[in-house]
N, C-alpha and C. Protein backbone atom coordinates (compact mmCIF):
# COMPACT_ATOMS: atom_id res chain seq x y z
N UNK A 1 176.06 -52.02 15.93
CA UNK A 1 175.64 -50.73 15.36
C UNK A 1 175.72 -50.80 13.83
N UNK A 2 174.47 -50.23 13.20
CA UNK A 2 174.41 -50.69 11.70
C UNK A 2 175.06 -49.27 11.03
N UNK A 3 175.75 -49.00 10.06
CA UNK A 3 176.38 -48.02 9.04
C UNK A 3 175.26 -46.36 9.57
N UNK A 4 173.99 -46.89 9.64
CA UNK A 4 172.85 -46.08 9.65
C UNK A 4 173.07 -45.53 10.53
N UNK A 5 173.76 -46.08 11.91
CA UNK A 5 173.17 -45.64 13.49
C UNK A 5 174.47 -44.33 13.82
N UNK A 6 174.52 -44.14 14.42
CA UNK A 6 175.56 -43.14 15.48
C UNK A 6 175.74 -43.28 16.35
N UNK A 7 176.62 -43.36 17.74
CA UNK A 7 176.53 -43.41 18.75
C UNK A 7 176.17 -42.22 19.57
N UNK A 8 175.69 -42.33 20.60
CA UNK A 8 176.03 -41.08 21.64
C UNK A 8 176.85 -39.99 21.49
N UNK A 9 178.24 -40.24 21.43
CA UNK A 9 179.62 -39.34 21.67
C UNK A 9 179.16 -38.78 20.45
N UNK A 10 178.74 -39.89 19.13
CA UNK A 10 179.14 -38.88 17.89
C UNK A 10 177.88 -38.49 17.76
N UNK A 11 176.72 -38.26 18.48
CA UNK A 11 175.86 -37.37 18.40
C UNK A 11 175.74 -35.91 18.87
N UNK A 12 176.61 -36.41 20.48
CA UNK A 12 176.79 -34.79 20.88
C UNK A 12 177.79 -34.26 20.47
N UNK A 13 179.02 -34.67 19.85
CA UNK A 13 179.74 -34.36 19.25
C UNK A 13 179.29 -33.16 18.15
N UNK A 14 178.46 -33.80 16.81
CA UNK A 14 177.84 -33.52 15.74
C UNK A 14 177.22 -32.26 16.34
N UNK A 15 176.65 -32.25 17.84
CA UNK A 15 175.45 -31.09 18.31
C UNK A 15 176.41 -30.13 18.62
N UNK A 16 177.89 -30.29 19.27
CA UNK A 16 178.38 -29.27 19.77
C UNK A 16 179.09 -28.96 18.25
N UNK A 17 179.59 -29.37 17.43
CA UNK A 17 180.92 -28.87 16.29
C UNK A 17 179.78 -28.16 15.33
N UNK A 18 179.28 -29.04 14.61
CA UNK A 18 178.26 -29.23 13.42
C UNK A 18 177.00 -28.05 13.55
N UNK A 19 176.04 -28.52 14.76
CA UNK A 19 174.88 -28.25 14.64
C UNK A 19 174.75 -26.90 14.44
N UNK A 20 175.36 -25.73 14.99
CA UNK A 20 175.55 -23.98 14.88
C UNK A 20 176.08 -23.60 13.63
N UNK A 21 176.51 -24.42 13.04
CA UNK A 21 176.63 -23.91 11.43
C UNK A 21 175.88 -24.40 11.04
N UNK A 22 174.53 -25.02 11.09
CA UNK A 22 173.59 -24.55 10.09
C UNK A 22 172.89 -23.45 9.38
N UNK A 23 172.78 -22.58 9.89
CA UNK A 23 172.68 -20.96 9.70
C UNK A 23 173.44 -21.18 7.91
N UNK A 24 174.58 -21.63 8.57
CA UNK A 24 175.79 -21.40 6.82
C UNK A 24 175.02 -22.08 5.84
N UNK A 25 175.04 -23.69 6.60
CA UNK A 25 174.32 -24.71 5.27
C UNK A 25 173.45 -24.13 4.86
N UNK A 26 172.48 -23.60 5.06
CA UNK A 26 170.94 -23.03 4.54
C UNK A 26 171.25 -21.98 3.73
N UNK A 27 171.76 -20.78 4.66
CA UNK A 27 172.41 -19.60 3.40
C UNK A 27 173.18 -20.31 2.46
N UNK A 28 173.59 -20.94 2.22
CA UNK A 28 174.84 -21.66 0.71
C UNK A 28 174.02 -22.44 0.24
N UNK A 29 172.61 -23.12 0.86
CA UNK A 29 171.56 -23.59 -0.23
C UNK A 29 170.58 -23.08 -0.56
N UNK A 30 170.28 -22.00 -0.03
CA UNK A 30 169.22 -21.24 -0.56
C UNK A 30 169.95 -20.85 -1.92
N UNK A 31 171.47 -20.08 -1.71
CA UNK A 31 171.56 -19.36 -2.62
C UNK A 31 171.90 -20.12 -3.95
N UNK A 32 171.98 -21.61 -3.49
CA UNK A 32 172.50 -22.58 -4.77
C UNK A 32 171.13 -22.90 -5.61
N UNK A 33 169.86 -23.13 -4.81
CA UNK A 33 168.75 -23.86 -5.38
C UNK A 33 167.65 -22.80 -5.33
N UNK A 34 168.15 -21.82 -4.58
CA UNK A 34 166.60 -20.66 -4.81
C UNK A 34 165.27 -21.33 -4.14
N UNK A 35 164.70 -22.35 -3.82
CA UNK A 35 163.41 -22.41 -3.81
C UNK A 35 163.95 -23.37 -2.24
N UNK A 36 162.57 -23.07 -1.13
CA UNK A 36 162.29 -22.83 -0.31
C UNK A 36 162.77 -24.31 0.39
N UNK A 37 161.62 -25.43 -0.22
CA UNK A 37 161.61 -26.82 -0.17
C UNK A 37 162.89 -27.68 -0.56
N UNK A 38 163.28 -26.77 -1.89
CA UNK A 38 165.20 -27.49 -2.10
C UNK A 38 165.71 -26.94 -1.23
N UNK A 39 165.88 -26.50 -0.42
CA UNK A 39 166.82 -25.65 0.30
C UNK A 39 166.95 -26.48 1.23
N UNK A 40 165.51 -26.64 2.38
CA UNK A 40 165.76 -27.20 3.25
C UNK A 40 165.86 -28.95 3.03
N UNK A 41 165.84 -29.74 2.12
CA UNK A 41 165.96 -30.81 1.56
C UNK A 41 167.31 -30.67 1.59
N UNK A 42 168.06 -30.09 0.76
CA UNK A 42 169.64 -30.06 0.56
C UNK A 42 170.24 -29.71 2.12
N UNK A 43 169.87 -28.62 2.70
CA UNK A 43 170.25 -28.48 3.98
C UNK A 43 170.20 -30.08 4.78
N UNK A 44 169.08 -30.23 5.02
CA UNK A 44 168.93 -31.32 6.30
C UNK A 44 169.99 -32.73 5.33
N UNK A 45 169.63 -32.97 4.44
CA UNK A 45 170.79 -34.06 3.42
C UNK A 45 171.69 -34.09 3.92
N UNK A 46 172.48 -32.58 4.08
CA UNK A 46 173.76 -31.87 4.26
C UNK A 46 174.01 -32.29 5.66
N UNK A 47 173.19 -31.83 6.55
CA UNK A 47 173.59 -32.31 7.87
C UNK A 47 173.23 -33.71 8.32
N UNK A 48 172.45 -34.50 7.58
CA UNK A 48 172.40 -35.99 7.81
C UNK A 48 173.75 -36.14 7.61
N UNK A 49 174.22 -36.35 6.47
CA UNK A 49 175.76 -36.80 5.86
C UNK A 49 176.63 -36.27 7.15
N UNK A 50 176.82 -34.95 7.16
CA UNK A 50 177.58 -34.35 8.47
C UNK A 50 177.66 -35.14 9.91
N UNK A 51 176.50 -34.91 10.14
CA UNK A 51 176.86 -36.21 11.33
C UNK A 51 177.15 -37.59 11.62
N UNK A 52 176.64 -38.11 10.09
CA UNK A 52 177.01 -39.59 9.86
C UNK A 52 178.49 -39.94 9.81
N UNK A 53 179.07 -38.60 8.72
CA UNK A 53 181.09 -38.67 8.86
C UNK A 53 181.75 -37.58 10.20
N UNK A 54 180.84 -37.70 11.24
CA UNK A 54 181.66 -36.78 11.80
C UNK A 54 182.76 -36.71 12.83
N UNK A 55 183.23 -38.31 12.43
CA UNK A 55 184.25 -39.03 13.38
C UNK A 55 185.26 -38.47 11.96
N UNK A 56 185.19 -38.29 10.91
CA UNK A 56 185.91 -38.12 9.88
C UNK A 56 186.61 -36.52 10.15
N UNK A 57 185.89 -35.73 10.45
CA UNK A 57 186.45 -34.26 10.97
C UNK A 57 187.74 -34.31 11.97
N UNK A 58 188.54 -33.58 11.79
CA UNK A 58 189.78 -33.31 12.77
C UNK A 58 189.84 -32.29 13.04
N UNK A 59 189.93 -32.28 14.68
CA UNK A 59 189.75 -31.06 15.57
C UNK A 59 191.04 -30.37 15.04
N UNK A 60 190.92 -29.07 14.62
CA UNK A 60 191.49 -28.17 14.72
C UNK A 60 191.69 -27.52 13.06
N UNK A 61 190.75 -27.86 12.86
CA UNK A 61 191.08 -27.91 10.35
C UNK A 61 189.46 -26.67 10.66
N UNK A 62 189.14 -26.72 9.59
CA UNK A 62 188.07 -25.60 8.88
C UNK A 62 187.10 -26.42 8.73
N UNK A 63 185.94 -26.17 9.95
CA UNK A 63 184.93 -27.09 9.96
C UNK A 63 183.89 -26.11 9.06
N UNK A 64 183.84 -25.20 8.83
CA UNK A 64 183.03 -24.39 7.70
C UNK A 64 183.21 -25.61 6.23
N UNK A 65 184.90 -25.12 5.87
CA UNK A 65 185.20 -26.21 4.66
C UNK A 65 184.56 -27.33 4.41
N UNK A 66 184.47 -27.87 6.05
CA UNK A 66 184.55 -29.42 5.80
C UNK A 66 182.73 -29.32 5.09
N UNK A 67 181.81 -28.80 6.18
CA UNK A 67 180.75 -29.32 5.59
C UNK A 67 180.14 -28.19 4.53
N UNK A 68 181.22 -27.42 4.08
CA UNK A 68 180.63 -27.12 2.65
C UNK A 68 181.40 -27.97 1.07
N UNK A 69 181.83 -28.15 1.89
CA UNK A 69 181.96 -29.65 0.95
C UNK A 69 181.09 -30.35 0.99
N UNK A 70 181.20 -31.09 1.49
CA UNK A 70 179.78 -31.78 2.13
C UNK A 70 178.43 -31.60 1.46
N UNK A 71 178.58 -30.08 1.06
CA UNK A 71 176.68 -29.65 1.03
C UNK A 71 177.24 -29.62 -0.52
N UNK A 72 178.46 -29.22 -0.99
CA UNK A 72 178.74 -29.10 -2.85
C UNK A 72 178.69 -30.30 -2.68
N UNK A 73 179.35 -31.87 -2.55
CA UNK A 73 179.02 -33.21 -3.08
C UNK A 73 177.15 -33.69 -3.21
N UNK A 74 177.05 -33.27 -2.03
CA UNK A 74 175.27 -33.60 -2.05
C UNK A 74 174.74 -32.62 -2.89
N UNK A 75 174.52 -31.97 -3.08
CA UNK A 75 173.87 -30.79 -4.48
C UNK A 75 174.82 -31.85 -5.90
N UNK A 76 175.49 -31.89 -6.04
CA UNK A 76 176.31 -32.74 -7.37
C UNK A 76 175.54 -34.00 -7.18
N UNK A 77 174.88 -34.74 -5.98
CA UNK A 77 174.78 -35.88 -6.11
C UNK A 77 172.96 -35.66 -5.91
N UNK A 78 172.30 -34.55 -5.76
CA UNK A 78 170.99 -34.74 -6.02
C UNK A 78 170.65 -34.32 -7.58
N UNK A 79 171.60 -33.62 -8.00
CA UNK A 79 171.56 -33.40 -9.78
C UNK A 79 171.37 -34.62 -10.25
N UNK A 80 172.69 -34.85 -10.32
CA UNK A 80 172.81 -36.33 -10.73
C UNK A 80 171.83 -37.49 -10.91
N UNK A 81 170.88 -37.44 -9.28
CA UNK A 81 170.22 -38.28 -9.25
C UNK A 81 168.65 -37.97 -9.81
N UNK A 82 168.56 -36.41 -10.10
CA UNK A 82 166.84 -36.72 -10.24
C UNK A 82 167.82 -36.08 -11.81
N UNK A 83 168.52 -36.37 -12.74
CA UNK A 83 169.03 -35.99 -14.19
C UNK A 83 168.36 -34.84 -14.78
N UNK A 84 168.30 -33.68 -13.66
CA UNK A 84 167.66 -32.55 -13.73
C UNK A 84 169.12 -31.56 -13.76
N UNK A 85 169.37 -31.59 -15.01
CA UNK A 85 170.92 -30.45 -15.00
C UNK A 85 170.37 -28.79 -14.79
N UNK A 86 170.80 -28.31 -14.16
CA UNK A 86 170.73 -26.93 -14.00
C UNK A 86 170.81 -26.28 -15.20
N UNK A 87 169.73 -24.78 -15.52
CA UNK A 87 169.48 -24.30 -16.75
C UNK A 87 170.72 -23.67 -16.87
N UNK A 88 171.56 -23.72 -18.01
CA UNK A 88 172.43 -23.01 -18.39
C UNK A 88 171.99 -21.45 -19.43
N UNK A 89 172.32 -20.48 -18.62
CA UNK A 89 172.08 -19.08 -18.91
C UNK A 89 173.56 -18.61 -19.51
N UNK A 90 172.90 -17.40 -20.84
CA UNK A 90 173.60 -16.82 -21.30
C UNK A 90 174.89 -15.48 -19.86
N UNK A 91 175.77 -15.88 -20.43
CA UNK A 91 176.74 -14.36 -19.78
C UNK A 91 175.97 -13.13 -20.13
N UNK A 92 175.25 -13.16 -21.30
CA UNK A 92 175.05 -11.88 -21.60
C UNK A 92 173.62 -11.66 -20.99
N UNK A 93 173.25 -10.57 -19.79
CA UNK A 93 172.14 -10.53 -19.21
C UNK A 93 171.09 -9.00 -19.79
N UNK A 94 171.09 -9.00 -20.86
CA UNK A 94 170.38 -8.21 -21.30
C UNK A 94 169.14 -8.55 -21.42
N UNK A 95 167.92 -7.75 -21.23
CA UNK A 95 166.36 -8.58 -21.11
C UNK A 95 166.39 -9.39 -20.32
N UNK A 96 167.14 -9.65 -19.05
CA UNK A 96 167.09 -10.86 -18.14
C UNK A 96 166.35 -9.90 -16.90
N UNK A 97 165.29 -9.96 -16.60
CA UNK A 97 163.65 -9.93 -15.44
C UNK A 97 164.08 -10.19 -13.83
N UNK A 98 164.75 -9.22 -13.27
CA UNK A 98 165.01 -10.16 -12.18
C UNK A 98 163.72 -9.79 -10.95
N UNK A 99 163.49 -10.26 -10.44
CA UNK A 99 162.26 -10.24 -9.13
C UNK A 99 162.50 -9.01 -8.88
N UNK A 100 161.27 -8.64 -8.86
CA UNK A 100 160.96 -6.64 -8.19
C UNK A 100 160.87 -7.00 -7.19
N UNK A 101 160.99 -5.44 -6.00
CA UNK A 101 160.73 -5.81 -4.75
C UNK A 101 160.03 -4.64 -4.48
N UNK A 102 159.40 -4.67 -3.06
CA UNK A 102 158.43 -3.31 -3.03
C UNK A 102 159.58 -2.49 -2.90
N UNK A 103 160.53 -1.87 -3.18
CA UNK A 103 161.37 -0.62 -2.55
C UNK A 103 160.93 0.37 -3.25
N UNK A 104 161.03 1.62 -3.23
CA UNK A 104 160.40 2.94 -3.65
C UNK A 104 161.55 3.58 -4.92
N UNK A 105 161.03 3.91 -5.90
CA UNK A 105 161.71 4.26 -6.22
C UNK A 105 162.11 6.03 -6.46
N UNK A 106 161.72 6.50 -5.52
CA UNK A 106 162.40 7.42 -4.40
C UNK A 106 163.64 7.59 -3.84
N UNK A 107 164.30 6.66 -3.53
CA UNK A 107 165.11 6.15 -2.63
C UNK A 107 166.41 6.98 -3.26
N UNK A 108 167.57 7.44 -2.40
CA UNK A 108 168.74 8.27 -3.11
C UNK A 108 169.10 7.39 -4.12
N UNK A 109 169.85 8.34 -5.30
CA UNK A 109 170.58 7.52 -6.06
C UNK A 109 171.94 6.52 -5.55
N UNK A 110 172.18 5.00 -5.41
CA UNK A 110 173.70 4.54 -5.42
C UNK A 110 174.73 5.55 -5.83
N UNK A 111 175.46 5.71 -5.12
CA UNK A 111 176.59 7.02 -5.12
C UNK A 111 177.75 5.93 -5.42
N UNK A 112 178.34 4.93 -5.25
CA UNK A 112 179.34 4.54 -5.87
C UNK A 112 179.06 2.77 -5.89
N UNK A 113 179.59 2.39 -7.09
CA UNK A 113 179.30 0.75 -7.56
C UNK A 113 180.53 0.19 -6.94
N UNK A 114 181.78 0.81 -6.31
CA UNK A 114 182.83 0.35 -6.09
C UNK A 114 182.83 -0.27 -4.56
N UNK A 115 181.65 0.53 -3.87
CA UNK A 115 181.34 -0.01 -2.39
C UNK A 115 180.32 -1.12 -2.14
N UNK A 116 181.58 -2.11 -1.87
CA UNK A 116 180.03 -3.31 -2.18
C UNK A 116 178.89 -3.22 -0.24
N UNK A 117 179.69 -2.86 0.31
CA UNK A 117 178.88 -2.84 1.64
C UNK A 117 177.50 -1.65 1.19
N UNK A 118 177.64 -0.83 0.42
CA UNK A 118 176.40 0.00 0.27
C UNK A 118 175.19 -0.89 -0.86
N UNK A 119 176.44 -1.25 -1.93
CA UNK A 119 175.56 -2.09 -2.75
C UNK A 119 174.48 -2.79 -2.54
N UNK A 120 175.09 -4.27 -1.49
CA UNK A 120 174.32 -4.82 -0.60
C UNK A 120 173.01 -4.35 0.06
N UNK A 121 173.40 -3.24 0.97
CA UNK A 121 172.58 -3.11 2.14
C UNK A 121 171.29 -2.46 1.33
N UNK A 122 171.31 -2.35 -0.27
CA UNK A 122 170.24 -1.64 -1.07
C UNK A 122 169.48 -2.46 -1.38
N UNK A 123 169.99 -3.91 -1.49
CA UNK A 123 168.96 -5.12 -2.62
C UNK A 123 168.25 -5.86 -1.44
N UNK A 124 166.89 -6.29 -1.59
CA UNK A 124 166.87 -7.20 -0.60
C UNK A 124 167.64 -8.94 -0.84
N UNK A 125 167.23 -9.21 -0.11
CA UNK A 125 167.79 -11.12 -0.19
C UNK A 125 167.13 -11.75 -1.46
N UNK A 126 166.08 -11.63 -1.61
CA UNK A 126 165.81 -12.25 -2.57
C UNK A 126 166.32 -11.76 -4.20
N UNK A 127 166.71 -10.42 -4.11
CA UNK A 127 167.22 -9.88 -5.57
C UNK A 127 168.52 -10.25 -5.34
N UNK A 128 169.20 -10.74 -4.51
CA UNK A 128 170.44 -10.98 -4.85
C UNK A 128 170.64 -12.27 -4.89
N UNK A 129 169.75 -13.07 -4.87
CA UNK A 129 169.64 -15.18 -4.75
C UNK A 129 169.33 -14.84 -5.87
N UNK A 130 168.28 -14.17 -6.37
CA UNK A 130 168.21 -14.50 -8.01
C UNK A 130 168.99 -13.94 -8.82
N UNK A 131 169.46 -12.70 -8.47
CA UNK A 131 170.63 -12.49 -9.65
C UNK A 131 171.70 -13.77 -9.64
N UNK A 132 172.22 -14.51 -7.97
CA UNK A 132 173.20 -15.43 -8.15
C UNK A 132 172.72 -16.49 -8.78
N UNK A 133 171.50 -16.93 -8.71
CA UNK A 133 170.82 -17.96 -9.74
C UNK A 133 170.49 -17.80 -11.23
N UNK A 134 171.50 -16.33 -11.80
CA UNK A 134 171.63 -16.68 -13.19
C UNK A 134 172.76 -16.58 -13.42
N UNK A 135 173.80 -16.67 -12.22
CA UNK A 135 175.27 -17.37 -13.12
C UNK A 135 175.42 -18.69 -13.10
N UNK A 136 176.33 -18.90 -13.56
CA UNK A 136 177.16 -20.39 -13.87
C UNK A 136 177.22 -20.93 -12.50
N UNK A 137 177.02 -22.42 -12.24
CA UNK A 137 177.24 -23.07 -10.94
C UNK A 137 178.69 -22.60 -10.65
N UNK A 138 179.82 -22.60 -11.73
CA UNK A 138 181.59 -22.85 -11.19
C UNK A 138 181.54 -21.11 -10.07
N UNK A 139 180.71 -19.56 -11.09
CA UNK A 139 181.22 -18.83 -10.43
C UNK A 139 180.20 -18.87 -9.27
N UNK A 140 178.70 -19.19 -9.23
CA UNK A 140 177.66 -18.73 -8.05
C UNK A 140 178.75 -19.72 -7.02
N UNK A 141 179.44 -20.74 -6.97
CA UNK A 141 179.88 -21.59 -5.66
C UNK A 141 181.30 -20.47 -5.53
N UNK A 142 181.72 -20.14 -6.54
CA UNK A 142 182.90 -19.45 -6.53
C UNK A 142 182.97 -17.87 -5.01
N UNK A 143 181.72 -17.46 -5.45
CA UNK A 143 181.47 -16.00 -4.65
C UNK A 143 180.38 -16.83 -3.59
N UNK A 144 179.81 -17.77 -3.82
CA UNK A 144 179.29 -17.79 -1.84
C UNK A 144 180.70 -18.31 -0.90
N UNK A 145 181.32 -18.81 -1.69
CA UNK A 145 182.54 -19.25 -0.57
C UNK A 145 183.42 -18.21 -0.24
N UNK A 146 183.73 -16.90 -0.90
CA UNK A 146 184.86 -16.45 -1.14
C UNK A 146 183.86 -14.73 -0.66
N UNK A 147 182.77 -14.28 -0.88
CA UNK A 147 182.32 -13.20 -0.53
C UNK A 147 181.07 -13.32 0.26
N UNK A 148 180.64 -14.49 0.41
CA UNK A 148 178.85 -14.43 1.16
C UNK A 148 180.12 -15.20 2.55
N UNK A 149 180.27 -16.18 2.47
CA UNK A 149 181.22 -16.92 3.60
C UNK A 149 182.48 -16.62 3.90
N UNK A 150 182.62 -15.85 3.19
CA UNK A 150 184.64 -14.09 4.01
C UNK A 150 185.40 -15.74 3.69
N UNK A 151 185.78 -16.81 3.11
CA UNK A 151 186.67 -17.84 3.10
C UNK A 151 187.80 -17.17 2.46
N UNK A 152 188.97 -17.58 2.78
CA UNK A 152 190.38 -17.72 1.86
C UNK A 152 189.95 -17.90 0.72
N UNK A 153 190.94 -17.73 -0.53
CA UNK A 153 190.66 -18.29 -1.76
C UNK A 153 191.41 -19.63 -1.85
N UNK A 154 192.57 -19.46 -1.09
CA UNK A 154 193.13 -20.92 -0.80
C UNK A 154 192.23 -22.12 -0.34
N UNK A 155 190.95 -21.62 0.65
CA UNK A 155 190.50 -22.79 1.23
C UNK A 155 189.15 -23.04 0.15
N UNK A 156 188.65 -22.12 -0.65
CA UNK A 156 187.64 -22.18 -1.62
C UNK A 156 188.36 -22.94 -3.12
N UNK A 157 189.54 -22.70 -3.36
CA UNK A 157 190.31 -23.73 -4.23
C UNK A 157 189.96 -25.02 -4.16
N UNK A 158 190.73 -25.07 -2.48
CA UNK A 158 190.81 -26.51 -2.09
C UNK A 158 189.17 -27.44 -1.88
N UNK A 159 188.20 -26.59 -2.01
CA UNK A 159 186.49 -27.20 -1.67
C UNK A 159 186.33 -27.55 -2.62
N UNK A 160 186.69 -26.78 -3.99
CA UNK A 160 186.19 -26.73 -5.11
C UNK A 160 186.84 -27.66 -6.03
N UNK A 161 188.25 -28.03 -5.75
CA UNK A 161 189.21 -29.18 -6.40
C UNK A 161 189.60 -27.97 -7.81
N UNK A 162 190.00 -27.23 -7.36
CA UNK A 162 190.88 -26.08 -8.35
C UNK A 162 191.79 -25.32 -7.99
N UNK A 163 192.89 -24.75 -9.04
CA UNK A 163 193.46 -23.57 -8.56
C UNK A 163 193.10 -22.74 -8.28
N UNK A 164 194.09 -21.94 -7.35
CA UNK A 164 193.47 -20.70 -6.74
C UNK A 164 193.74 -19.55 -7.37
N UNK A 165 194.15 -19.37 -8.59
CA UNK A 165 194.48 -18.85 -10.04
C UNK A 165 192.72 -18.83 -10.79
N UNK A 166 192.55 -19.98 -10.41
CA UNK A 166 191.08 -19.97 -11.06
C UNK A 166 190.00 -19.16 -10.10
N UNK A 167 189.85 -19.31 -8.71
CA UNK A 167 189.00 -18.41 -7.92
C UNK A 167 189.59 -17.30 -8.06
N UNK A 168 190.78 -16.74 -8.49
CA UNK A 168 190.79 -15.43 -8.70
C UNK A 168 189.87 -14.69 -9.52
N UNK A 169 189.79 -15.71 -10.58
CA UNK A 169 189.19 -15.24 -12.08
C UNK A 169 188.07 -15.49 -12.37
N UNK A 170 187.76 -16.50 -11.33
CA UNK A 170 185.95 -16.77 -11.07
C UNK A 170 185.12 -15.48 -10.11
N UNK A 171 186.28 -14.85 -9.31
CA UNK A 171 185.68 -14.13 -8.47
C UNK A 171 185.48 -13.02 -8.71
N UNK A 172 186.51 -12.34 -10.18
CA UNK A 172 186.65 -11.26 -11.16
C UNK A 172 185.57 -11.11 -11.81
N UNK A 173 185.03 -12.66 -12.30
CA UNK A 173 184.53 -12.44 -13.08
C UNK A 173 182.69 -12.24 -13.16
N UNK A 174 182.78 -13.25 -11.61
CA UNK A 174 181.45 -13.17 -10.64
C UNK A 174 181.14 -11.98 -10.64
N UNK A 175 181.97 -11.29 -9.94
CA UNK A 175 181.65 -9.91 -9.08
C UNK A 175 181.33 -8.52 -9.93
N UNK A 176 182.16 -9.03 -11.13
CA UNK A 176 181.75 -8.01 -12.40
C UNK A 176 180.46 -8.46 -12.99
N UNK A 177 179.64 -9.73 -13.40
CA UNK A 177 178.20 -10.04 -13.43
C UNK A 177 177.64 -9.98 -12.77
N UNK A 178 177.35 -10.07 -11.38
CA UNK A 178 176.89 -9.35 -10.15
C UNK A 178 176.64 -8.21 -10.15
N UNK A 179 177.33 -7.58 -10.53
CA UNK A 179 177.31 -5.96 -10.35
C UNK A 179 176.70 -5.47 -11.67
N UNK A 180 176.60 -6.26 -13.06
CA UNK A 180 175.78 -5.71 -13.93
C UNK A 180 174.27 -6.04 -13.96
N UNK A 181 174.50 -7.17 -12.93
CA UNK A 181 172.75 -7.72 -12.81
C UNK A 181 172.04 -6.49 -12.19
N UNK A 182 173.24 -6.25 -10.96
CA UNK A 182 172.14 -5.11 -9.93
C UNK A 182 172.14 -4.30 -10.22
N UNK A 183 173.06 -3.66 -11.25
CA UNK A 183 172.94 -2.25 -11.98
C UNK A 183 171.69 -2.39 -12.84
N UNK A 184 171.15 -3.61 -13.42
CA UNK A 184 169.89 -3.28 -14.16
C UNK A 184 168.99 -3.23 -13.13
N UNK A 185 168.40 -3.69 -12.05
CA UNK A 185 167.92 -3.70 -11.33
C UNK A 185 167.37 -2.28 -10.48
N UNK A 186 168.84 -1.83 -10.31
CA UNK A 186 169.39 -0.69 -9.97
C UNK A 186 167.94 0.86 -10.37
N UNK A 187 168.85 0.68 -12.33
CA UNK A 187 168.38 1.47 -13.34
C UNK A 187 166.72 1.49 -13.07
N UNK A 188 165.94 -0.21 -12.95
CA UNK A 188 164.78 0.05 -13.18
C UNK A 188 163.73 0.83 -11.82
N UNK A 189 164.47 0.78 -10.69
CA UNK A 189 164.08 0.99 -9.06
C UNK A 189 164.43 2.77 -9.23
N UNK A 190 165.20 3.47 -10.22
CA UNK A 190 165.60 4.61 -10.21
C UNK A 190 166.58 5.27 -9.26
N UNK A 191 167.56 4.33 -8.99
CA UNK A 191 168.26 4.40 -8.09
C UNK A 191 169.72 4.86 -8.62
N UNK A 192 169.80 5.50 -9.86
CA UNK A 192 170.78 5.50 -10.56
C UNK A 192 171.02 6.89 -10.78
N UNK A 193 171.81 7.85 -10.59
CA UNK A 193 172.14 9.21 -11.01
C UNK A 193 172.54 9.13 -13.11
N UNK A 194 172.19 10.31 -13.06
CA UNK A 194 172.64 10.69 -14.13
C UNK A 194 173.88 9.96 -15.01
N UNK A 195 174.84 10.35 -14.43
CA UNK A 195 176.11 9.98 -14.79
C UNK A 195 175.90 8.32 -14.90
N UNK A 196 175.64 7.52 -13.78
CA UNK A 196 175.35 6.18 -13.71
C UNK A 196 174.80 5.47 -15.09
N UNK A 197 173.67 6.16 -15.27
CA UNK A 197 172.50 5.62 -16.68
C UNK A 197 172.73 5.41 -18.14
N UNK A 198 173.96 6.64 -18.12
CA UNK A 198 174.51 6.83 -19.08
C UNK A 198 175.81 5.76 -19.46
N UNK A 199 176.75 5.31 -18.49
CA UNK A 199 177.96 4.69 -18.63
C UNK A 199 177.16 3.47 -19.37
């Protein structure tokens, strides 16, 4: 058997552990690469590698962890390889265009910024991949592990090779740029009361 091949066991293996979290891999690469074709490129990468180490997994650990690791080394290692560094964007998102969507701007005003379950259920998918595609790689990996994937911050530390002092402050700091992206967003859809427009 050549490095390339797999056996049997570790195929159905890979089909029963692996294969049902793909759903995850795809959501954590859409939201890393935005575009349709990287996505599923990084995805299927992701699960080639996955089943190739998947004698490496130990029954009973955080098989989420394992292969989002997995999918952060391969995204680090397709950068790398086509020396295409990701655009680095200002913190400050003023004049920053994010994708309209048909929603009406009719629609009640957001009654509180503090409820992220309402927040959400207002933007579609695509206004919220692109707002996460104008932060920083450290916080966009920071908040898909820790708020798109419900993870520990302990186990998003440990993916990320950091303290968990630091995902505190990545996730502070995420969630507060997040929330000013969709507040412009917000403002331009007219979804904003009075009081809101003004702060």
């Amino acid at each position: 058997m050549t490095p390339q091949q797999i056996s049997q066991m570790q195929a159905a293996r890979f089909r029963k552990l692996a294969w049902p979290m793909l759903p995850v891999v795809l959501r954590t690469a859409q939201c890393l690469v935005g575009h349709h074709g990287h996505t599923e490129d990084l995805a299927q990468e992701t699960m080639i590698k996955a089943m190739r180490a998947i004698d490496s997994f130990k029954d009973g650990t955080n098989l989420k962890a394992w292969l989002l690791t997995i999918l952060r080394r391969t995204h680090i290692d397709q950068i790398r390889s086509t020396r295409n560094r990701p655009l680095q964007l200002s913190l400050d998102v003023n004049g920053i265009d994010l994708p309209a969507s048909a929603a009406s701007v009719t629609e009640e005003p957001i009654t509180s910024w503090d409820d992220p379950e309402q927040l959400m259920s207002r933007f579609d998918d695509q206004v919220i991949i692109g707002a996460m595609g104008l932060l920083s790689e450290e916080i966009r990996w920071t908040l898909l592990l820790v708020d798109v994937e419900q993870m520990e911050q302990a186990q998003a530390a440990q993916i990320l090779g950091v303290a968990v002092g630091t995902i505190k402050s990545r996730t502070h700091r995420g969630r507060a740029l997040l929330r000013e992206l969709l507040h412009d967003v917000a403002a331009k859809r007219g979804w904003l009361g009075a009081k809101e427009k003004t702060s």
